[in-house]
C-alpha atoms as a PDB file:
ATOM      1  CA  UNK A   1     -11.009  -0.777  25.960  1.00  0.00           C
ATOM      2  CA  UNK A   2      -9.102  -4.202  25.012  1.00  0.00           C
ATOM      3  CA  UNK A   3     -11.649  -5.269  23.381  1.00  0.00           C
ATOM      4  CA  UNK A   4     -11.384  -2.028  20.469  1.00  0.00           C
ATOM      5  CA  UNK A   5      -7.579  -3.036  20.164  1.00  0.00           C
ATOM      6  CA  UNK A   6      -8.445  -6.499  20.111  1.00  0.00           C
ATOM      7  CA  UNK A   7     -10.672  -5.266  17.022  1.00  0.00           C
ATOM      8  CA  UNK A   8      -8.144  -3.033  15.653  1.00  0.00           C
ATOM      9  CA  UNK A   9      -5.586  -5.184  15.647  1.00  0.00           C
ATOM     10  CA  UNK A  10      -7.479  -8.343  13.898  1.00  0.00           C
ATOM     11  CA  UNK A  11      -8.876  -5.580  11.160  1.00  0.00           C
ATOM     12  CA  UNK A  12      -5.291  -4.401  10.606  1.00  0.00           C
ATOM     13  CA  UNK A  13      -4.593  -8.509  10.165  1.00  0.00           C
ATOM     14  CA  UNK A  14      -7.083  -9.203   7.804  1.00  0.00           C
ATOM     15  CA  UNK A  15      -6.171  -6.068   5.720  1.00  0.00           C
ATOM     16  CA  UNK A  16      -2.646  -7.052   5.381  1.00  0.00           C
ATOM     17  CA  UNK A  17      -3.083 -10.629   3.916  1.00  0.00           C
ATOM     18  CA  UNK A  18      -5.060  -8.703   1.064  1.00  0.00           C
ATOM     19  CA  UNK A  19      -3.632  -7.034  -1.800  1.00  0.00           C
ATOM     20  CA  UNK A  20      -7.086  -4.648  -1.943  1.00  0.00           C
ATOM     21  CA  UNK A  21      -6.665  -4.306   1.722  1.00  0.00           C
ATOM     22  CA  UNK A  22      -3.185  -2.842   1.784  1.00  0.00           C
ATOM     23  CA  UNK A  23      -3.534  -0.596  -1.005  1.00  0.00           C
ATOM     24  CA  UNK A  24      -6.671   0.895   0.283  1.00  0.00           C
ATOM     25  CA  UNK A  25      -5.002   1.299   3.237  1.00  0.00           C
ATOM     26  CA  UNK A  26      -1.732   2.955   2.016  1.00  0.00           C
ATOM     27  CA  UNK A  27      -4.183   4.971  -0.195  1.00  0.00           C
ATOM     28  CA  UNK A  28      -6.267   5.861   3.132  1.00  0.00           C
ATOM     29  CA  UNK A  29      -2.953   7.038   4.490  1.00  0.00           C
ATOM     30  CA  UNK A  30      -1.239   9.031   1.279  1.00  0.00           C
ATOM     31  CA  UNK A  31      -4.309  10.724  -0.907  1.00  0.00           C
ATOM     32  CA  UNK A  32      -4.442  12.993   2.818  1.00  0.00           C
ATOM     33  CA  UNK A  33      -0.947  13.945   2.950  1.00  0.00           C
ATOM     34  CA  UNK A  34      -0.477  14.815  -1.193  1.00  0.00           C
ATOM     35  CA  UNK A  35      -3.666  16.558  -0.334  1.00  0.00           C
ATOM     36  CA  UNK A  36      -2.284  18.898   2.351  1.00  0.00           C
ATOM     37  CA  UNK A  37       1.155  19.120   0.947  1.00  0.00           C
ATOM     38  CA  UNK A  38      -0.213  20.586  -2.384  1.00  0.00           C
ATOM     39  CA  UNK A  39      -2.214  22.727  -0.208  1.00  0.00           C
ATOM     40  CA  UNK A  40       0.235  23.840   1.433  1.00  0.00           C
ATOM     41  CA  UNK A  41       2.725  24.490  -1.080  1.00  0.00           C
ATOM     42  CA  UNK A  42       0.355  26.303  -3.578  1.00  0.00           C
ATOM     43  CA  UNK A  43      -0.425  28.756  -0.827  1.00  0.00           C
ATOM     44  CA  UNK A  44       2.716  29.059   0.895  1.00  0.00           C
ATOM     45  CA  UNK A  45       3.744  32.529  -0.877  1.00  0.00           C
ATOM     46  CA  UNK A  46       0.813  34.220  -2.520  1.00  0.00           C
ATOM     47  CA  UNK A  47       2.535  37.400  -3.456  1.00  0.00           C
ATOM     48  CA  UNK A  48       6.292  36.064  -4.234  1.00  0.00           C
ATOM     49  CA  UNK A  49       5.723  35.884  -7.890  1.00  0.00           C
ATOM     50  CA  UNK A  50       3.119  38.646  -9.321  1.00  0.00           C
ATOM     51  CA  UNK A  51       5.641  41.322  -9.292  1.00  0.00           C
ATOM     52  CA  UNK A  52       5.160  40.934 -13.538  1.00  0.00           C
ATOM     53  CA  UNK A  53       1.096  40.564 -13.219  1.00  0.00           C
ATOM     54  CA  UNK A  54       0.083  43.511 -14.938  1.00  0.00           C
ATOM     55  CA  UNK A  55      -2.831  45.462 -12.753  1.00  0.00           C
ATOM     56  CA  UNK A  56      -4.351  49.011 -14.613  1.00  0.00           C
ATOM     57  CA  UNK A  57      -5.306  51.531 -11.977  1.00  0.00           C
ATOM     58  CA  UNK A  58      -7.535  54.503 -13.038  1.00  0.00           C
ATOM     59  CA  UNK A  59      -8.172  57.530 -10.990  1.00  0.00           C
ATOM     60  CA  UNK A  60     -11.184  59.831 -11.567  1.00  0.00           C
ATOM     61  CA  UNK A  61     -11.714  60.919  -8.237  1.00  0.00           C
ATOM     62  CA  UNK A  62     -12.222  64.876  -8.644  1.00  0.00           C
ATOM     63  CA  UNK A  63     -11.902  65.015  -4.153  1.00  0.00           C
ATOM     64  CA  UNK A  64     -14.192  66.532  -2.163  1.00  0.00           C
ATOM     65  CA  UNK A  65     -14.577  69.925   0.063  1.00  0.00           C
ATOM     66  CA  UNK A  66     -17.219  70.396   2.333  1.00  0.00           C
ATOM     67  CA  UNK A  67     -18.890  74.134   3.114  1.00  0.00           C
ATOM     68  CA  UNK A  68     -18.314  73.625   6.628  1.00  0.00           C
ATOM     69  CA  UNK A  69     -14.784  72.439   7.160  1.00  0.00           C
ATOM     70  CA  UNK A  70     -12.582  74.121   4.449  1.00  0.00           C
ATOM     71  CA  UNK A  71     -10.162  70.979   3.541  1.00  0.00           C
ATOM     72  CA  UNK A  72     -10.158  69.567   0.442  1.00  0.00           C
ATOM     73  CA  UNK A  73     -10.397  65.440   0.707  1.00  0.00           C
ATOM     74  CA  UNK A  74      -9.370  63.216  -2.632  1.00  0.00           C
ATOM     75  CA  UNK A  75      -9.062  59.913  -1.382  1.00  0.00           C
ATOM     76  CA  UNK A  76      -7.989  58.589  -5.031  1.00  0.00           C
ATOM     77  CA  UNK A  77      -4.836  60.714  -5.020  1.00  0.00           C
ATOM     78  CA  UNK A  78      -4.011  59.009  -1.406  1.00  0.00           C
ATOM     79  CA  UNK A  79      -4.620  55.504  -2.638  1.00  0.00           C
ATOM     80  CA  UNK A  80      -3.075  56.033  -6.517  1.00  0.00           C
ATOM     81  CA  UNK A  81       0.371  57.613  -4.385  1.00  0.00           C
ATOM     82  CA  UNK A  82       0.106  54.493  -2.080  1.00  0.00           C
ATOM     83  CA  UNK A  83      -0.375  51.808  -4.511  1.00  0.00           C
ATOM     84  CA  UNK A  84       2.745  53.903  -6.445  1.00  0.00           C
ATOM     85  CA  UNK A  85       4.954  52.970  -3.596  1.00  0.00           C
ATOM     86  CA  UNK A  86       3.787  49.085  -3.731  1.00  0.00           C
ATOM     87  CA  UNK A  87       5.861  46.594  -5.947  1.00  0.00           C
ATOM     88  CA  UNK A  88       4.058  43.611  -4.676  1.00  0.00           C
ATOM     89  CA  UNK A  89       2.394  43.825  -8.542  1.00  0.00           C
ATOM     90  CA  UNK A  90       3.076  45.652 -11.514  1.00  0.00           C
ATOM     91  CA  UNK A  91       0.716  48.729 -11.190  1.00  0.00           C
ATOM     92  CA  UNK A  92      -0.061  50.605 -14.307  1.00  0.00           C
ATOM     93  CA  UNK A  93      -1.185  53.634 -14.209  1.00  0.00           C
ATOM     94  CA  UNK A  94      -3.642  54.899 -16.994  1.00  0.00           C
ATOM     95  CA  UNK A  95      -6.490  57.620 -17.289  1.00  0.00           C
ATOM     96  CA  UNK A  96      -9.772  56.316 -17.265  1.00  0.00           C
ATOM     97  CA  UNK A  97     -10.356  56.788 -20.951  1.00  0.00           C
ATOM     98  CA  UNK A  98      -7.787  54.492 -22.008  1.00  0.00           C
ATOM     99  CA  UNK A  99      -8.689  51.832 -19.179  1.00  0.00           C
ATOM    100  CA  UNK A 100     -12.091  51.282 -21.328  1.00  0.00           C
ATOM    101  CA  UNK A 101     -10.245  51.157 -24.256  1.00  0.00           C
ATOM    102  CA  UNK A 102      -7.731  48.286 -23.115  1.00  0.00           C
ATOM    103  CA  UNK A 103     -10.900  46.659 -21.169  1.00  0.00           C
ATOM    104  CA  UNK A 104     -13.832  45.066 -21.888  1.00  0.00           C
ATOM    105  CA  UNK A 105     -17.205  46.366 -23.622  1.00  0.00           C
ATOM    106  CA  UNK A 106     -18.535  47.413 -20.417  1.00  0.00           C
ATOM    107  CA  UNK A 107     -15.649  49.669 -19.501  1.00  0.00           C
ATOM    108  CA  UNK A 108     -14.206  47.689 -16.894  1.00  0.00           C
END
């Protein structure tokens, strides 16, 4: 074990009398941290800023009743009054004819 110090610590000598050595040292030690940090930072609050990102939603779900059980199911009018009640982003609304208008060639 003294000898890997003993290596260490003559490596960490012979680094320092170098100009090349310390910078690829400091570099060794920095380009890691501005690494994470930027990380970090860009991902720190996802949704604290799209409250103006513009998202269309179109419903054309007609629902659903079965034969057997006599309820009517429309899962689109559960998720359009949902997303209605979310601000995280700026839902728009719009029928589905219009959403292929405003999107590309492929409807979408």
């Amino acid at each position: 074990m003294r000898n890997i110090f003993k290596i260490l610590r003559d490596d960490i000598r012979r680094c320092s009398h170098s100009a090349i050595g310390v910078i690829v040292l400091v570099g060794l030690v920095i380009v890691p941290v501005l690494y994470a940090w930027f990380n970090i930072a860009g991902s720190w609050d996802p949704y604290g800023n799209t409250g103006d990102l513009k998202v269309a939603v179109a419903n054309s779900d007609a629902g659903y009743e079965s034969d057997l059980i006599p309820i009517k199911v429309n899962l689109g009018d559960t998720v359009t009054s949902s997303l209605r009640e979310n601000d995280q982003l700026g839902w728009e609304f719009v029928g589905g004819g219009l959403l292929r208008r405003r999107g590309d060639s492929r409807g979408l």
